[in-house]
Every structure is written in C-alpha cells, then in structure tokens.
C-alpha atoms as a PDB file:
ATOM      1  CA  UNK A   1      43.513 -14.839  -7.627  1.00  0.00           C
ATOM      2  CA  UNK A   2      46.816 -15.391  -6.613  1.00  0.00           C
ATOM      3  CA  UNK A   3      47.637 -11.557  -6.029  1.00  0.00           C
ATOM      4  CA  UNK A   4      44.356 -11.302  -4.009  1.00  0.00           C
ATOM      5  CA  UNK A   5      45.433 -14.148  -1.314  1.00  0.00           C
ATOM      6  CA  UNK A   6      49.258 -12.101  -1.712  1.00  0.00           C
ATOM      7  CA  UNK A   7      47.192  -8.845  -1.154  1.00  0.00           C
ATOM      8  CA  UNK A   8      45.471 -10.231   2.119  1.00  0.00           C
ATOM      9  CA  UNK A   9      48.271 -11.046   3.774  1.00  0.00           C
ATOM     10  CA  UNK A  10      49.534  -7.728   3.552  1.00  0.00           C
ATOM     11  CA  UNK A  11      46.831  -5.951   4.425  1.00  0.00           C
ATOM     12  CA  UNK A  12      44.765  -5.880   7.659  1.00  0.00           C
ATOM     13  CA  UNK A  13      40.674  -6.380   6.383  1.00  0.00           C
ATOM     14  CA  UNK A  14      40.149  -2.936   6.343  1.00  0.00           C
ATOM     15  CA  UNK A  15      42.829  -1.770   5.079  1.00  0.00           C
ATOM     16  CA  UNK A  16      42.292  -4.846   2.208  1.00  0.00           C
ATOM     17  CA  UNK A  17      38.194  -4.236   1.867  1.00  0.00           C
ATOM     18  CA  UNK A  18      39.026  -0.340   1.799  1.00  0.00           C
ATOM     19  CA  UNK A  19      41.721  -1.023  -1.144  1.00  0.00           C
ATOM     20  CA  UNK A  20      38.814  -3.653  -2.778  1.00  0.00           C
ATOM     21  CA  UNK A  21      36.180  -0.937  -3.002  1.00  0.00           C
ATOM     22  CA  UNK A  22      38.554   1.823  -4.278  1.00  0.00           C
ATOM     23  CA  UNK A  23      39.428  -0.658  -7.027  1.00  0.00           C
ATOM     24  CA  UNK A  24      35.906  -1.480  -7.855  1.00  0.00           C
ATOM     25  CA  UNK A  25      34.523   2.330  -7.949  1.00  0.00           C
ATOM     26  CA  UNK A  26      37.911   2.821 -10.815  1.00  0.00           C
ATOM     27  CA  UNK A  27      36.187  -0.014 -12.873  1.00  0.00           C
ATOM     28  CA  UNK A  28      32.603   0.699 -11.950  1.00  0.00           C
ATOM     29  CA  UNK A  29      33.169   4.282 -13.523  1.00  0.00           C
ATOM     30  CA  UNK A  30      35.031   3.086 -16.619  1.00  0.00           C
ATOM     31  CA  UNK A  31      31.936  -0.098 -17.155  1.00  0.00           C
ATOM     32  CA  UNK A  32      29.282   2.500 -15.904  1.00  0.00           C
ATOM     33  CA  UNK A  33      26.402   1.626 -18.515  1.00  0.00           C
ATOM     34  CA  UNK A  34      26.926  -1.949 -18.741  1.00  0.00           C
ATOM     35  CA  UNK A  35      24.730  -3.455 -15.896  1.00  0.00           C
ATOM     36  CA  UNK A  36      26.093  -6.873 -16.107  1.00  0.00           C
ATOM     37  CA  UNK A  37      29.372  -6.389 -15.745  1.00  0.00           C
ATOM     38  CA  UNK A  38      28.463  -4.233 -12.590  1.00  0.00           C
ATOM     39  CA  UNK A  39      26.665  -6.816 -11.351  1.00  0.00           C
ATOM     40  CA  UNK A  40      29.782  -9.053 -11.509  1.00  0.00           C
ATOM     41  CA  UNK A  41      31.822  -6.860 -10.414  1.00  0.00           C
ATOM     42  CA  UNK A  42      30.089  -5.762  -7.381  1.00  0.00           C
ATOM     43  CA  UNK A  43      28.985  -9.482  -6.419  1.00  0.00           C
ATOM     44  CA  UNK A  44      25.253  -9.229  -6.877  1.00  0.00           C
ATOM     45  CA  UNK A  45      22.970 -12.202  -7.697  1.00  0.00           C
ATOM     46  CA  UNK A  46      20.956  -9.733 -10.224  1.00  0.00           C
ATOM     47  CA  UNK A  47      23.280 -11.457 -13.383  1.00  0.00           C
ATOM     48  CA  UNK A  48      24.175 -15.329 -12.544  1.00  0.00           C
ATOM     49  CA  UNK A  49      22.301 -16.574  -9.645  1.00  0.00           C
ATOM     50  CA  UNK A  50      19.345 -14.977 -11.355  1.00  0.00           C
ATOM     51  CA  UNK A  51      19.571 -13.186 -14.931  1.00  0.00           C
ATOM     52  CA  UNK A  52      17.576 -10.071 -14.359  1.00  0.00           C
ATOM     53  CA  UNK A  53      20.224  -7.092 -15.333  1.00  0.00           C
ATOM     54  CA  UNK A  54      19.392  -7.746 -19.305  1.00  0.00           C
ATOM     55  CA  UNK A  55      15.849  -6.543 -18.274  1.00  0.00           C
ATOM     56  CA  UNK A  56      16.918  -4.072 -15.888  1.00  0.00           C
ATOM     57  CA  UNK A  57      19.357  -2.679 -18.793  1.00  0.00           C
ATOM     58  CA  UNK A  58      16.067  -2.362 -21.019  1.00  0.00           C
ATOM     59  CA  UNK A  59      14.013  -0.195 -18.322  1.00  0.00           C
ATOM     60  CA  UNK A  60      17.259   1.613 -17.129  1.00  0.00           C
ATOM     61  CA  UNK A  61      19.069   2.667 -19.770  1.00  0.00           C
ATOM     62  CA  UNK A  62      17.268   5.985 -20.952  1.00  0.00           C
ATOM     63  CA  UNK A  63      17.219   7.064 -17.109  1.00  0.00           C
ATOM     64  CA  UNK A  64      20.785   5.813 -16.106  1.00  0.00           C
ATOM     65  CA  UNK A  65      22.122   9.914 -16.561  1.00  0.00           C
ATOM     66  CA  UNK A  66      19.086  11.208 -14.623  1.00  0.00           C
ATOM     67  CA  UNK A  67      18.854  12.581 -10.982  1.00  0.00           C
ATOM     68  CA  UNK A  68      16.903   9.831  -9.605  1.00  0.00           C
ATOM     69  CA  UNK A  69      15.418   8.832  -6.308  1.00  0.00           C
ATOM     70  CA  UNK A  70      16.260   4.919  -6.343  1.00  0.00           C
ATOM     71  CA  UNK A  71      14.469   2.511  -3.624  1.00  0.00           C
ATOM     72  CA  UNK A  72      15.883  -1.276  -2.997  1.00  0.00           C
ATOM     73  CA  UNK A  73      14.044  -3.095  -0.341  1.00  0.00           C
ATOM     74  CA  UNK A  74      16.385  -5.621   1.040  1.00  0.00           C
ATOM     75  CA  UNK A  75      19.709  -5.142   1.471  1.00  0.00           C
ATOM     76  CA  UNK A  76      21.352  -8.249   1.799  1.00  0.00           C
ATOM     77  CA  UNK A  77      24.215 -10.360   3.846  1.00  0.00           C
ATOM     78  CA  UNK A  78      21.540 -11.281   6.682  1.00  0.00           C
ATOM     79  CA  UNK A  79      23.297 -11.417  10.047  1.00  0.00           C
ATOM     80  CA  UNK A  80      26.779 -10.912   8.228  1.00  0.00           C
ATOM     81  CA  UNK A  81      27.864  -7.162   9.418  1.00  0.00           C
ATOM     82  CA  UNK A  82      30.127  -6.791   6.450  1.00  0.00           C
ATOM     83  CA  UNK A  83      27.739  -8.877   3.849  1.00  0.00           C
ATOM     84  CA  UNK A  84      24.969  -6.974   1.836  1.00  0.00           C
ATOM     85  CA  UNK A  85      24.680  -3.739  -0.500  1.00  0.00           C
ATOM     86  CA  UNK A  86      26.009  -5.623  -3.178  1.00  0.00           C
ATOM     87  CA  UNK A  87      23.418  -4.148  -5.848  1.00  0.00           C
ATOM     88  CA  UNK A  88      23.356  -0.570  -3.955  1.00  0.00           C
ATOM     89  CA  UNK A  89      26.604  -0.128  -4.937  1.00  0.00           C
ATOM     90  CA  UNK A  90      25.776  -1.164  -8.466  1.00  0.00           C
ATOM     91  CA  UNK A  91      23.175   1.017  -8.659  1.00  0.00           C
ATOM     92  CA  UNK A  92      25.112   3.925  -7.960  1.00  0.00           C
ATOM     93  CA  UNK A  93      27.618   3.134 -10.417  1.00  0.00           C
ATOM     94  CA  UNK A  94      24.939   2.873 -12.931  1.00  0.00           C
ATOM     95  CA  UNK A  95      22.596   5.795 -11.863  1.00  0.00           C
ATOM     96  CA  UNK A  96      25.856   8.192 -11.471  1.00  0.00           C
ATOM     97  CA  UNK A  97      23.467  11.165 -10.036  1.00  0.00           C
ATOM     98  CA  UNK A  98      20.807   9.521  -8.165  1.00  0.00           C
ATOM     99  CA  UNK A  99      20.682   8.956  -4.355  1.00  0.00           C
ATOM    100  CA  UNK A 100      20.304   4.900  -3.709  1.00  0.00           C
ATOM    101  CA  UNK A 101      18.241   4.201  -0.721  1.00  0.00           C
ATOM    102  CA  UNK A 102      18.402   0.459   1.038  1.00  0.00           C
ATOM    103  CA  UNK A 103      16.189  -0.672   3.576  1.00  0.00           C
ATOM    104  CA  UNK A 104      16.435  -3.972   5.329  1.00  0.00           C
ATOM    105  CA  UNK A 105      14.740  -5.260   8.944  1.00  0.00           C
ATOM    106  CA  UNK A 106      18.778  -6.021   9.915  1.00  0.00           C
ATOM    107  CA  UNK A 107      21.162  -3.009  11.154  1.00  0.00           C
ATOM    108  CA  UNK A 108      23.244  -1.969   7.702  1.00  0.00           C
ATOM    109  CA  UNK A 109      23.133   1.204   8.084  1.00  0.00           C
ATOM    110  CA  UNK A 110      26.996   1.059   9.113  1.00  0.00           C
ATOM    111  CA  UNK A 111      27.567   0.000   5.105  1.00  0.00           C
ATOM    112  CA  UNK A 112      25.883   3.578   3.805  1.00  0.00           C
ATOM    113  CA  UNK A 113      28.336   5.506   1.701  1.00  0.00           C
ATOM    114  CA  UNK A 114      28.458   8.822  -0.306  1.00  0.00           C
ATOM    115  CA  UNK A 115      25.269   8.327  -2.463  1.00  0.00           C
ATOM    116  CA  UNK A 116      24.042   5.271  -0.956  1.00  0.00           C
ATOM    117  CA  UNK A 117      21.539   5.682   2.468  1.00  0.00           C
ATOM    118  CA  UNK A 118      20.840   2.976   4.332  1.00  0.00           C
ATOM    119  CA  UNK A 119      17.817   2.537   7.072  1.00  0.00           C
ATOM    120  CA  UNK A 120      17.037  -0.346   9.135  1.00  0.00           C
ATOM    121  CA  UNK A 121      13.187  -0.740   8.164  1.00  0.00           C
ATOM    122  CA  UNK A 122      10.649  -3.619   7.696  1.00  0.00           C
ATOM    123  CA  UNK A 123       9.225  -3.533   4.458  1.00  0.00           C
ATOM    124  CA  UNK A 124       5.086  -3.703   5.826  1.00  0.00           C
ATOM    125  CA  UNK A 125       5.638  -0.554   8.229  1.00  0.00           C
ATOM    126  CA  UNK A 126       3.480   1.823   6.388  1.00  0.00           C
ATOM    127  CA  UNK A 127       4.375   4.715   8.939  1.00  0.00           C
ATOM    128  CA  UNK A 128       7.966   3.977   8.150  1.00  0.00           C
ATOM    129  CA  UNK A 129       7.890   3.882   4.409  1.00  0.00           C
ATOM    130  CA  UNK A 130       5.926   7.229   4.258  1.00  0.00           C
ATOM    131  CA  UNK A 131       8.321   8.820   6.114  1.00  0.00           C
ATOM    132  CA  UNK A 132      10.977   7.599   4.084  1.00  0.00           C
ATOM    133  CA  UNK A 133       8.930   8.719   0.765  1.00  0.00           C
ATOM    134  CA  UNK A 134       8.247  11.933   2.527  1.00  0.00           C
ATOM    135  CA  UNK A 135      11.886  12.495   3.663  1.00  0.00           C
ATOM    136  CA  UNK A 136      13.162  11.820  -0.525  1.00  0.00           C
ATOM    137  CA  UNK A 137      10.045  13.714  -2.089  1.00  0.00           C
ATOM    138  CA  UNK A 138       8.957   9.738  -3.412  1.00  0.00           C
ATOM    139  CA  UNK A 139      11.020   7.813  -5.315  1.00  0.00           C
ATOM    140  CA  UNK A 140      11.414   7.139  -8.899  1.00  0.00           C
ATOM    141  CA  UNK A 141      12.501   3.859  -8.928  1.00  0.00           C
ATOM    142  CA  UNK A 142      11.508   0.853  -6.313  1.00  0.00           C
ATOM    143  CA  UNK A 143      12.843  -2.312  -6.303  1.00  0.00           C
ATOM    144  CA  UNK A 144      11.455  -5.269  -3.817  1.00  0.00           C
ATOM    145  CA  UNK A 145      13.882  -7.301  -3.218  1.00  0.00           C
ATOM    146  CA  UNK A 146      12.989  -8.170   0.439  1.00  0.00           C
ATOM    147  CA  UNK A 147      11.720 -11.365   1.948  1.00  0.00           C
ATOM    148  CA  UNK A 148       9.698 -12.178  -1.178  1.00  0.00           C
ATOM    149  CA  UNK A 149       7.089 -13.407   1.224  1.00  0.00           C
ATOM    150  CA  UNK A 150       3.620 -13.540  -0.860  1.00  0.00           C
ATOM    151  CA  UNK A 151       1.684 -11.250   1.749  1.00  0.00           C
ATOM    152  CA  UNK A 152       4.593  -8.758   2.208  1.00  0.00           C
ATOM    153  CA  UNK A 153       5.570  -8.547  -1.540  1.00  0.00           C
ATOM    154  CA  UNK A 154       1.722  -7.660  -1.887  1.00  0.00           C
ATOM    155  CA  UNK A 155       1.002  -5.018   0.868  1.00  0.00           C
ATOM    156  CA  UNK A 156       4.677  -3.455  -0.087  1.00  0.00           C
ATOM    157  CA  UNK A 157       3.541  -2.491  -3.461  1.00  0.00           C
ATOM    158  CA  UNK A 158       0.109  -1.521  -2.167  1.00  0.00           C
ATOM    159  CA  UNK A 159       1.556   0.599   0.128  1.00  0.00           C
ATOM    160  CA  UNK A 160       4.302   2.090  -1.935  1.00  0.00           C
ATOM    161  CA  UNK A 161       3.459   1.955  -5.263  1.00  0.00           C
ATOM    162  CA  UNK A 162       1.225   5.247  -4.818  1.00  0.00           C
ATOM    163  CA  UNK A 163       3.803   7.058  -3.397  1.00  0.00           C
ATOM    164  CA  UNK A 164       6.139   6.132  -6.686  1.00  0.00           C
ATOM    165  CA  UNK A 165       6.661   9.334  -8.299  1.00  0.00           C
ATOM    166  CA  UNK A 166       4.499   9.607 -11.683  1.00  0.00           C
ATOM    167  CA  UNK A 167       6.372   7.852 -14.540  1.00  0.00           C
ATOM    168  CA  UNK A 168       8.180   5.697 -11.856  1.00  0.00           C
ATOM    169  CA  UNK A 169       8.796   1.929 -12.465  1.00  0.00           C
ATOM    170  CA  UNK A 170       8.232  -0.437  -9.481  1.00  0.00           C
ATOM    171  CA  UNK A 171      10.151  -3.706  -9.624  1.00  0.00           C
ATOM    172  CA  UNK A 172       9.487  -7.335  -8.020  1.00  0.00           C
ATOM    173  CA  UNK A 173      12.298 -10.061  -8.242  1.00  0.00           C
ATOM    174  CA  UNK A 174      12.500 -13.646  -7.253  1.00  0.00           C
ATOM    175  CA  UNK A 175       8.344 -14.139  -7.894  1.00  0.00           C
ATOM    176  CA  UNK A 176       9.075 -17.992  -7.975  1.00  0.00           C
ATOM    177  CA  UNK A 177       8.301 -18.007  -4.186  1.00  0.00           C
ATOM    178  CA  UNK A 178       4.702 -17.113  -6.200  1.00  0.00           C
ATOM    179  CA  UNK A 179       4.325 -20.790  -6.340  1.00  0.00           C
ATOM    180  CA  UNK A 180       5.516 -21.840  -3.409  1.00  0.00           C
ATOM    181  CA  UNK A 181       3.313 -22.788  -0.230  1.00  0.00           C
ATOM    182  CA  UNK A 182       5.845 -22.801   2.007  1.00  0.00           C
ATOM    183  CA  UNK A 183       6.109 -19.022   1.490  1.00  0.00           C
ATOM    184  CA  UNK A 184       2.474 -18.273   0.965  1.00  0.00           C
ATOM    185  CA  UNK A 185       1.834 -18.613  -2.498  1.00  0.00           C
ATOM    186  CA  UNK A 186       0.516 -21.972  -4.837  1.00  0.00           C
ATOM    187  CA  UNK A 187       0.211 -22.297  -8.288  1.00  0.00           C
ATOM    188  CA  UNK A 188      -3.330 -20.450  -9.187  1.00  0.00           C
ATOM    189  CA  UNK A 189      -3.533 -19.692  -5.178  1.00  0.00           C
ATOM    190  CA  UNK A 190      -5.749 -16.558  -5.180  1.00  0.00           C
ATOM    191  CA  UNK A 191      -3.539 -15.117  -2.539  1.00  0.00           C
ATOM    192  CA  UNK A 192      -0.308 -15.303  -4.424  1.00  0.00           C
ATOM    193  CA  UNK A 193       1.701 -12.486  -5.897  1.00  0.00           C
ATOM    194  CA  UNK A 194       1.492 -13.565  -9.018  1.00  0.00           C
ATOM    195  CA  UNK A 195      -1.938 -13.498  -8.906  1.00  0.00           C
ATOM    196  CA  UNK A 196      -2.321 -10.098  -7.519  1.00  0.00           C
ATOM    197  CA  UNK A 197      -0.041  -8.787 -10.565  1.00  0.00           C
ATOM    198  CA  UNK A 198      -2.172 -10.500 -13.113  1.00  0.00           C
ATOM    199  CA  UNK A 199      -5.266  -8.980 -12.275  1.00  0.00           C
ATOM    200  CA  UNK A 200      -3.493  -5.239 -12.377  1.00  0.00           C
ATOM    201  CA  UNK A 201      -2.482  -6.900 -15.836  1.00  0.00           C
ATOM    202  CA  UNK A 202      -6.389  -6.624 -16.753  1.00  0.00           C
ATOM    203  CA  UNK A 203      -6.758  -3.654 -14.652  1.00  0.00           C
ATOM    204  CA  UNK A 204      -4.948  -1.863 -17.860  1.00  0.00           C
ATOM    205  CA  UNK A 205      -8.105  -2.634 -20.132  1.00  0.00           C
ATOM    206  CA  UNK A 206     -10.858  -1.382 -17.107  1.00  0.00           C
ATOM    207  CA  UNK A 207     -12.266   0.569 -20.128  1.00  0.00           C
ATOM    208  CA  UNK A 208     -13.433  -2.264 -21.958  1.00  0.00           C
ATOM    209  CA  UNK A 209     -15.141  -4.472 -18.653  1.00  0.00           C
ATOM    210  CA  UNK A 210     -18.526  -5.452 -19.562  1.00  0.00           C
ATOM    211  CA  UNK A 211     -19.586  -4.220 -16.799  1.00  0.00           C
ATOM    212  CA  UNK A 212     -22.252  -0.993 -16.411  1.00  0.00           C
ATOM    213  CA  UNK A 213     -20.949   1.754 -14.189  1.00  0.00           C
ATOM    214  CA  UNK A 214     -17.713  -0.019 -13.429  1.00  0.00           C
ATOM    215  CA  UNK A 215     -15.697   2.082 -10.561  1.00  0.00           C
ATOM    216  CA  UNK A 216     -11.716   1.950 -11.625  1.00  0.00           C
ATOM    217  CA  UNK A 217      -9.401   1.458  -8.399  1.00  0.00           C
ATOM    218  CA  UNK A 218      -6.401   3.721  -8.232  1.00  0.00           C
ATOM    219  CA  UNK A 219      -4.107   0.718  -9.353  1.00  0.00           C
ATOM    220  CA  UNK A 220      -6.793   0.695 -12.584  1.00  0.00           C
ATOM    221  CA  UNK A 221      -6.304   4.408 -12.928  1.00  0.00           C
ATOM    222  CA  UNK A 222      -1.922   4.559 -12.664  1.00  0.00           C
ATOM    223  CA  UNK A 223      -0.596   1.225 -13.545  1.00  0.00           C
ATOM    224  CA  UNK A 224       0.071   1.734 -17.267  1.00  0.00           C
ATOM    225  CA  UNK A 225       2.671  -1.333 -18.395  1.00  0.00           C
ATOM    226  CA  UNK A 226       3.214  -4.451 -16.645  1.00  0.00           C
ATOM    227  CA  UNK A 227       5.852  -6.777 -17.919  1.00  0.00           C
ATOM    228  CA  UNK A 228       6.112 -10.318 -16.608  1.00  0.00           C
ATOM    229  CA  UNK A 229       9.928 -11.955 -17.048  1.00  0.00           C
ATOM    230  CA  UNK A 230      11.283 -14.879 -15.705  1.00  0.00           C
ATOM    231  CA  UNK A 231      10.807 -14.227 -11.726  1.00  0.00           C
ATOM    232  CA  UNK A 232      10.436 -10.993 -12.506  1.00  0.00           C
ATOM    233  CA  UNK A 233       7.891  -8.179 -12.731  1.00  0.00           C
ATOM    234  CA  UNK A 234       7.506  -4.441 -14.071  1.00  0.00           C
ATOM    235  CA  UNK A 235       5.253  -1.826 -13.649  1.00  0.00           C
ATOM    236  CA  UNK A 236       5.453   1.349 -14.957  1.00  0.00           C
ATOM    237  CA  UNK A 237       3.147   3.785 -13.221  1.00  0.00           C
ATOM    238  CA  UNK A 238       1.161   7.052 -15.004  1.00  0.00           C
ATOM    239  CA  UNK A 239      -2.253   7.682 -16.333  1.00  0.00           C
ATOM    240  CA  UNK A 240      -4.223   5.317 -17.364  1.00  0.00           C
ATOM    241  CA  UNK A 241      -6.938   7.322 -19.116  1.00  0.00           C
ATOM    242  CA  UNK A 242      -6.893   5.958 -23.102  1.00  0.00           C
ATOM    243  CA  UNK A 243     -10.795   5.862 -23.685  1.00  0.00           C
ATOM    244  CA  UNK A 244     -12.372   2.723 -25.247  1.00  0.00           C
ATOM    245  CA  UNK A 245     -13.138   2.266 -28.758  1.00  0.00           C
ATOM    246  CA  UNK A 246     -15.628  -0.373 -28.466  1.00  0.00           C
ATOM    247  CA  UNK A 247     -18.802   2.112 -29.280  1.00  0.00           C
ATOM    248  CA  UNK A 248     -17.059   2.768 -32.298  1.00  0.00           C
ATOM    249  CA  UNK A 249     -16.661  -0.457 -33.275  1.00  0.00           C
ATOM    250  CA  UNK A 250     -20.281  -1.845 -32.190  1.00  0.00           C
ATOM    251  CA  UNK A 251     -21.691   1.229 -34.273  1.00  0.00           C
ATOM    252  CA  UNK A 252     -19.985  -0.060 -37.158  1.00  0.00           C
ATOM    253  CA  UNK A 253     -21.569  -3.860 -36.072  1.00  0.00           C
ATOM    254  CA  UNK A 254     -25.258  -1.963 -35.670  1.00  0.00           C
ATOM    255  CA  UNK A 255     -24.869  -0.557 -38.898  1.00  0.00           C
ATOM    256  CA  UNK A 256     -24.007  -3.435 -40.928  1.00  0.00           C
ATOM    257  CA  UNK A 257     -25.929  -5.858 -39.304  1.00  0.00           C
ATOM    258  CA  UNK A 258     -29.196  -3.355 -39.579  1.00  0.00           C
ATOM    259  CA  UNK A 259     -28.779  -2.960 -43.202  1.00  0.00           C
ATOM    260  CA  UNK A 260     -28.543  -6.919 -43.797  1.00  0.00           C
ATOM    261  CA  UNK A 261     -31.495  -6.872 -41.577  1.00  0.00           C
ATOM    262  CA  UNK A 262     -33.640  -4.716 -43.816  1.00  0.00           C
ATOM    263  CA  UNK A 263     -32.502  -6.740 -46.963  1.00  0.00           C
ATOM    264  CA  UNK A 264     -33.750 -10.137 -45.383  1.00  0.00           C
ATOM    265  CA  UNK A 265     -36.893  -8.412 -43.810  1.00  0.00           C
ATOM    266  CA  UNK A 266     -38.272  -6.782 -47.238  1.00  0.00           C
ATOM    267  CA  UNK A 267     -38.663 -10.409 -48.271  1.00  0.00           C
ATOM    268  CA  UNK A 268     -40.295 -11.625 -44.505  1.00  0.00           C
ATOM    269  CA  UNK A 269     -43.641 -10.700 -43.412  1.00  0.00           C
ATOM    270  CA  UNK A 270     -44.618  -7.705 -41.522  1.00  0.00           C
ATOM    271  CA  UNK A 271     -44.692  -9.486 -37.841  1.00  0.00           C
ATOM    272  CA  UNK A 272     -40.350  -9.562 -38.415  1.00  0.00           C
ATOM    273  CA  UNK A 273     -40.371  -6.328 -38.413  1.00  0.00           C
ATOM    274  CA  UNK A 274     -40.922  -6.477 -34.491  1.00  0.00           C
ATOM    275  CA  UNK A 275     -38.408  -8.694 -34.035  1.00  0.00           C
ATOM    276  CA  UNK A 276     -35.861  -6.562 -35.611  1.00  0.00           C
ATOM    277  CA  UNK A 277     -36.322  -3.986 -33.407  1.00  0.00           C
ATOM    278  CA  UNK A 278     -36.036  -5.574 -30.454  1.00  0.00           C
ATOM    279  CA  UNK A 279     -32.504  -7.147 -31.774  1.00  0.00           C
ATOM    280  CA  UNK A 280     -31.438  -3.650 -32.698  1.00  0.00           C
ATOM    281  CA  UNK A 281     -32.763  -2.067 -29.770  1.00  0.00           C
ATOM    282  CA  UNK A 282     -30.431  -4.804 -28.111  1.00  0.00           C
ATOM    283  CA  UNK A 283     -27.454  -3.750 -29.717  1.00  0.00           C
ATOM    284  CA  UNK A 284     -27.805  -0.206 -29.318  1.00  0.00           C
ATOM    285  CA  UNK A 285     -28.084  -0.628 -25.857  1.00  0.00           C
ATOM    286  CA  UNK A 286     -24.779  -2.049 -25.952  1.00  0.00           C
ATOM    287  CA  UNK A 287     -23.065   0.547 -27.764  1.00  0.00           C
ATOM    288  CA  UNK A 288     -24.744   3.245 -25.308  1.00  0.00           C
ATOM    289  CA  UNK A 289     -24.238   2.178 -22.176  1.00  0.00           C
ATOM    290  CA  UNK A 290     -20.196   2.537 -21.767  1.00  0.00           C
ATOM    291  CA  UNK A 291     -21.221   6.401 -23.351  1.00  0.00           C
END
C-alpha cells in the first residue's frame, strides 16, 4: 500500500492508471481461470459486495477457452468518467478469445479497449439492442447488470433473450430489488422479476399442463434450465421439446385400476357394470387427450 501512495507521487494519473492496468493484465493472464481472484483484482462487486463469481465459475468454466460473443448491460462508475468496466475487464481475462461488449445509458465508450466494446445504450431500446445483436451475429452470453429496475430487468430479457444465440446463458444479478417497492417489485407482487422468472420456471414442464390444446410461448419452447441463487438467476436457452410421459404412466393407472375393477365387479351386480365404464371411459379420456 505503501509503494502505491510512493508510486502516485511519481507518476502523473495516467501515466500511474496506465502502469495499474499493465500490471493487472500480467496477473489477470497468470490467474486467468480463477474468477474470484479476477474479480478482486479488477475491483468488481461480482465476489465481496455480492458473491456471484462461485456461480459464474460453474456456468463459465467449460466455455472460458471458447470464441464467445459476451453481453454486460451496465457498465458501471455512474457519472465518474474514469469509474466503471470493472467486470469487462474481468471478463476478458477470463474469456481470453471472446469480444466483451458493455452497454450503459452514460458515455463509457472512452474506457473500450482491445477486446472490450463499449456503446452508450439504454437497456429497453429494442431498435438499439437489435442492432447491436445484428452488428455481433447475437451473443452467447448476456449478463443484466443494469438498473435492476423490475420493468426494465423484465422487457430486457424479453427483448433479448431471443436474440441469445442457441445454447446461450442469459444472466440476472442483484434480483433483491425483486422485493422491493421502491423499485417496482413486492414480495409475491405479480409484476416483479422474480415472479416473471418463476413462471418460465414452470414454463419448462408446458408438456405436462392439464390443460387441452395448450399453445407453448417461445419462452416455453427455448428456456431449458433456470437456476435461482442468491440474487441471482440463470437461464440457459435451447429446445425445449422432451415429450411427456404422463400417457404412459396413466395407461399403466387404466390398466391396473381396470383389472381391480373387474375383480370387485364379478362379485357386484350387473347394473356396476355401467358404472365402470363410465369411470374407465373417464380415465381414458385422460390418457388421450395430451396424444
């Protein structure tokens, strides 16, 4: 700490934030698949304000060697010209041949480096985020980490998360503000975030709604993991197309509950018999309808 304060004074900022980041890519490279030392080392909240770099080490770590498309929404360092891009620069230590791509509604552009791009973008402007898709060929990974207003965390990922690339995992941090009123959510407020994710968590099981002729969204059809974590969310996008096995199952019910039928009814009188069919009838119905 000492040599730091030593190292200021003999440096003009530049000179001492150009010799800071030089030191920082040397150690990024040589702690490249550890994510929360990076995190440390680079000065993001993702590991000690928060503790979300274990789970982003589970995710990452098969894809970290990859040629990746990588999306963070929210740059960070507010009004601060030199403050923000923290976890950009993380991420490109970590994803060593992807292309890292920030957005935020203030002007960072002027902190873009080899690797890492920049835009000045609000996170609800559709036009603006398919442009940016279009301009990358979609991205692979997105991470919202924006204003973590309830509304805008929502139409984000309905707005983005079709344009994720197929097999591409879309991220949402700091959901506490789920909860919060202040910011648009409540706790079981049907308008919350959290809410929103837990219905694409049944969404995964469309298959198996009791419900005839049931019409899956496209966030029924693509969203096929969710994982909830402390303030945190996952979702891992594909095809969501495993059939159902409940006719199997309910023919194995029919069966077995037919055949105890017929041993009770041999001993009933004939006027049962009616009775069974209907109740069979009933069940079959059951079994057919999802065919």
């Amino acid at each position: 700490m000492e040599f730091r304060s030593w190292l200021k004074t003999c440096l003009a900022p530049p000179e001492y934030r150009r010799l800071v980041s030089m030191a920082k890519a040397v150690l990024g490279w040589w702690h490249r698949d550890d994510l929360s030392y990076l995190a440390r080392l680079f000065g993001t909240d993702k590991w000690g304000s928060h503790w979300y770099t274990q789970h982003y080490q589970r995710y990452f770590a098969p894809l970290n060697n990859r040629r990746l498309n990588v999306l963070e929404i929210g740059v960070g360092g507010y009004e601060d010209a030199h403050g923000g891009a923290a976890s950009l620069r993380m991420w490109k230590a970590y994803f060593r041949k992807s292309r890292i791509v920030g957005i935020d509604v203030y002007d960072k552009r002027h902190l873009s480096e080899p690797r890492i791009d920049i835009r000045q973008c609000d996170q609800t402007d559709s036009e603006a985020l398919r442009r940016l898709s279009s301009e990358y060929g979609g991205f692979d990974i997105i991470i919202d980490d924006g204003s973590h207003l309830n509304d805008h965390v929502i139409k984000t990922f309905q707005m983005l998360f079709p344009l994720l690339r197929q097999n591409g995992i879309y991220v949402v941090e700091d959901t506490q503000t789920a909860y919060w009123s202040t910011w648009g959510g409540g706790l079981n407020n049907p308008r919350s975030s959290m809410e929103f994710f837990k219905g694409l968590a049944d969404g995964l099981n469309h298959v198996e709604y009791p419900v005839a002729n049931y019409e899956p969204d496209y966030f029924d059809q693509k969203v096929v993991e969710i994982a909830f974590f402390h303030n945190l969310i996952f979702i891992r996008k594909g095809n969501n197309n495993e059939k159902t096995n409940l006719p199997a199952l309910l023919q194995q019910a029919l069966v077995t509950q037919t055949a105890a039928t017929d041993a009770d009814l041999s001993q009933e009188a004939a006027p049962a018999g009616g009775e069974r069919s209907e109740r069979s009838s009933r069940v079959y119905s059951e079994v057919t309808w999802r065919r």
